[in-house]
N, C-alpha and C. Protein backbone atom coordinates (compact mmCIF):
# COMPACT_ATOMS: atom_id res chain seq x y z
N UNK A 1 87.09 100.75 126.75
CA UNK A 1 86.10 101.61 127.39
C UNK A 1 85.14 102.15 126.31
N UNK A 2 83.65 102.17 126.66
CA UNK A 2 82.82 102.57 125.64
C UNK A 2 83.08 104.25 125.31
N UNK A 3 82.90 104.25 124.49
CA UNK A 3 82.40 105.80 124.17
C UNK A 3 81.17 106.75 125.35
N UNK A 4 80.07 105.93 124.99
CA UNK A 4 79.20 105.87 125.79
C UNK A 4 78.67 104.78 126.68
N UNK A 5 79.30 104.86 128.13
CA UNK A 5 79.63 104.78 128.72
C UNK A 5 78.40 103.55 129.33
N UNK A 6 77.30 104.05 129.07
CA UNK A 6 75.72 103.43 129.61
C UNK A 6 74.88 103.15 128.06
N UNK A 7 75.81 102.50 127.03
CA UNK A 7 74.97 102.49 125.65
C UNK A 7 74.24 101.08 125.64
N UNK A 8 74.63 100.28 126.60
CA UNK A 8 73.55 99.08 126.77
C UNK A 8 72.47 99.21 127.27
N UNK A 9 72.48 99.97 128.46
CA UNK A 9 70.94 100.15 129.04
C UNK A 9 70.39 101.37 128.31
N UNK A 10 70.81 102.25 127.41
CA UNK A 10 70.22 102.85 126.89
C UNK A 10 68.55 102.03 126.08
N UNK A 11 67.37 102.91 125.79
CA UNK A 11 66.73 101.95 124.77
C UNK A 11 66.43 102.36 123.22
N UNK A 12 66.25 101.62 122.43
CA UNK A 12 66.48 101.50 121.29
C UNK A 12 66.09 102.73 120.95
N UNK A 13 64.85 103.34 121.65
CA UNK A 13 64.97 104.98 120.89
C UNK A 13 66.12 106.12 121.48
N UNK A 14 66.31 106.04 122.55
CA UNK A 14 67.63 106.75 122.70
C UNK A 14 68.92 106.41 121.79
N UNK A 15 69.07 105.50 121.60
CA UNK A 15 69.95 104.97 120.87
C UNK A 15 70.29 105.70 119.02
N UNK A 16 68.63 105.14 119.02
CA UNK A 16 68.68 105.60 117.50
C UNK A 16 69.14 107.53 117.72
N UNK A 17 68.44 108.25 118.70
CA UNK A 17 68.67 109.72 118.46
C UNK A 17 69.82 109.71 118.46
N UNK A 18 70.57 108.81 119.49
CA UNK A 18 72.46 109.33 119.89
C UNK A 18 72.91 109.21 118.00
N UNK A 19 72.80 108.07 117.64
CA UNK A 19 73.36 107.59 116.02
C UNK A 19 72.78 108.88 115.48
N UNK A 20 71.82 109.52 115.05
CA UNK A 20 71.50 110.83 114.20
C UNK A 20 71.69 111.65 114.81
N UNK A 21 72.17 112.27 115.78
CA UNK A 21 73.11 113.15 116.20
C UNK A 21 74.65 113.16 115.76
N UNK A 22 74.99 112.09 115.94
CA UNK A 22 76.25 112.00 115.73
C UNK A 22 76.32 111.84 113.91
N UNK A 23 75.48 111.38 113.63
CA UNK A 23 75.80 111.29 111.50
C UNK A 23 75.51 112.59 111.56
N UNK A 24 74.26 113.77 112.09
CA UNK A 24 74.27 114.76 111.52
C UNK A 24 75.63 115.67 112.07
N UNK A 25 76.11 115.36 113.02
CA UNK A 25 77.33 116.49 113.39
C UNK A 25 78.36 115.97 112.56
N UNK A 26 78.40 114.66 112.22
CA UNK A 26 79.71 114.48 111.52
C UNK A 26 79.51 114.88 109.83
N UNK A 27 78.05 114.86 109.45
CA UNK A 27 77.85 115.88 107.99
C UNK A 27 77.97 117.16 108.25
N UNK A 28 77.92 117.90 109.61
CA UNK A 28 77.69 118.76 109.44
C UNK A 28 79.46 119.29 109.31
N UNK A 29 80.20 118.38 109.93
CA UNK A 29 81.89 119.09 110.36
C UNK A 29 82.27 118.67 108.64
N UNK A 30 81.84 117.51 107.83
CA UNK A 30 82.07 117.72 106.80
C UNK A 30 81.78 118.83 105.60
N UNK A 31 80.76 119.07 105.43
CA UNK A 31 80.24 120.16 104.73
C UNK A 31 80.67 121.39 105.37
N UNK A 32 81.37 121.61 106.32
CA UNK A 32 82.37 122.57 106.88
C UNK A 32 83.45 122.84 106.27
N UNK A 33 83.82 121.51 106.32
CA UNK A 33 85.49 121.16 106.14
C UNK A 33 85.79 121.44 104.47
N UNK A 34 84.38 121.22 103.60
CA UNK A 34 84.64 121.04 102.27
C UNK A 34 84.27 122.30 101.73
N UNK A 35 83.51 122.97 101.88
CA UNK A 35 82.46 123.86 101.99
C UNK A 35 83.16 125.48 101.96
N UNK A 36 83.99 125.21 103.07
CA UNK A 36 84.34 126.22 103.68
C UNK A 36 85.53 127.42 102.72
N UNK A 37 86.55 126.35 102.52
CA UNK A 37 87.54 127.07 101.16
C UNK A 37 86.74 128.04 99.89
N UNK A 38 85.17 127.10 99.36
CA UNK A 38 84.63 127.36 98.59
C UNK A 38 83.70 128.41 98.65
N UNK A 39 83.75 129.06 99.71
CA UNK A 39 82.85 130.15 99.84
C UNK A 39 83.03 131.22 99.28
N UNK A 40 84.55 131.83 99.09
CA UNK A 40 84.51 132.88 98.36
C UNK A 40 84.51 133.02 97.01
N UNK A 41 84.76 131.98 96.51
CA UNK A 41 84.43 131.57 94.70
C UNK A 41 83.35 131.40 94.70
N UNK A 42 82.49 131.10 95.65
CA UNK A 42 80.83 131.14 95.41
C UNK A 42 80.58 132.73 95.29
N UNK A 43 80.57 133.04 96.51
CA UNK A 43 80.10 134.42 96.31
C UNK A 43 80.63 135.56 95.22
N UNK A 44 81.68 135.27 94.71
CA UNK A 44 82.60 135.59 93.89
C UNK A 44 81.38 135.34 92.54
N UNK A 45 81.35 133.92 92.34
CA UNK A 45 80.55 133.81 91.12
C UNK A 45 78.90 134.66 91.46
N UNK A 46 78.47 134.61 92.42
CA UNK A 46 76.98 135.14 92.29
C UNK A 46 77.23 136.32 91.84
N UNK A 47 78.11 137.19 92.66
CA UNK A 47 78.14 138.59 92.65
C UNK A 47 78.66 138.76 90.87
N UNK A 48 78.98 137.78 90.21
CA UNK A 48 79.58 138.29 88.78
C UNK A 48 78.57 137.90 87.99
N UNK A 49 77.57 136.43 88.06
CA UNK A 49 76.05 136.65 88.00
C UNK A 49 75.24 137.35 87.59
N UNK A 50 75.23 137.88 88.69
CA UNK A 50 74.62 138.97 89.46
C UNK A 50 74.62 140.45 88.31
N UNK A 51 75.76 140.77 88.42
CA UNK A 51 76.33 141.76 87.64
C UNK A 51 75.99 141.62 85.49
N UNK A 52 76.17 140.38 85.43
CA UNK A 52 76.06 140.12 84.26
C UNK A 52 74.95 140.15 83.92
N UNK A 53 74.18 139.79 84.60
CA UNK A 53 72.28 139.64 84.43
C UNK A 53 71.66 141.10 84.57
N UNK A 54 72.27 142.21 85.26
CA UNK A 54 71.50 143.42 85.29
C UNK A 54 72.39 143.89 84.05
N UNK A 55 73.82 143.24 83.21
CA UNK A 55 73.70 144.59 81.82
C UNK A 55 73.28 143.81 80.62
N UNK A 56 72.42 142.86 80.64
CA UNK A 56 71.74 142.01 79.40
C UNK A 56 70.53 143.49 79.12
């Protein structure tokens, strides 16, 4: 069974949007997935940055 269900009679520009929808949601669940642990060592580093640059 297809995924999408009517992807033959679709036409080639529907088609192409369904494909960049689906690469951008699947970058987007990646850069989630990877992203996500790393947020507080990010902000962690700005805020120390941050701090270091206003006692120069």
């Amino acid at each position: 069974m297809a995924l999408i269900p009517r992807w033959r009679y679709m036409s080639d520009e529907a088609k192409a949007v369904t494909r960049r929808i689906g690469w951008s949601a699947l970058a987007i669940l990646v850069v989630a997935v990877v992203l996500r642990p790393l947020l507080p060592w990010l902000a962690l580093s700005i805020l120390l940055y941050l701090i270091w640059q206003k006692r120069r």
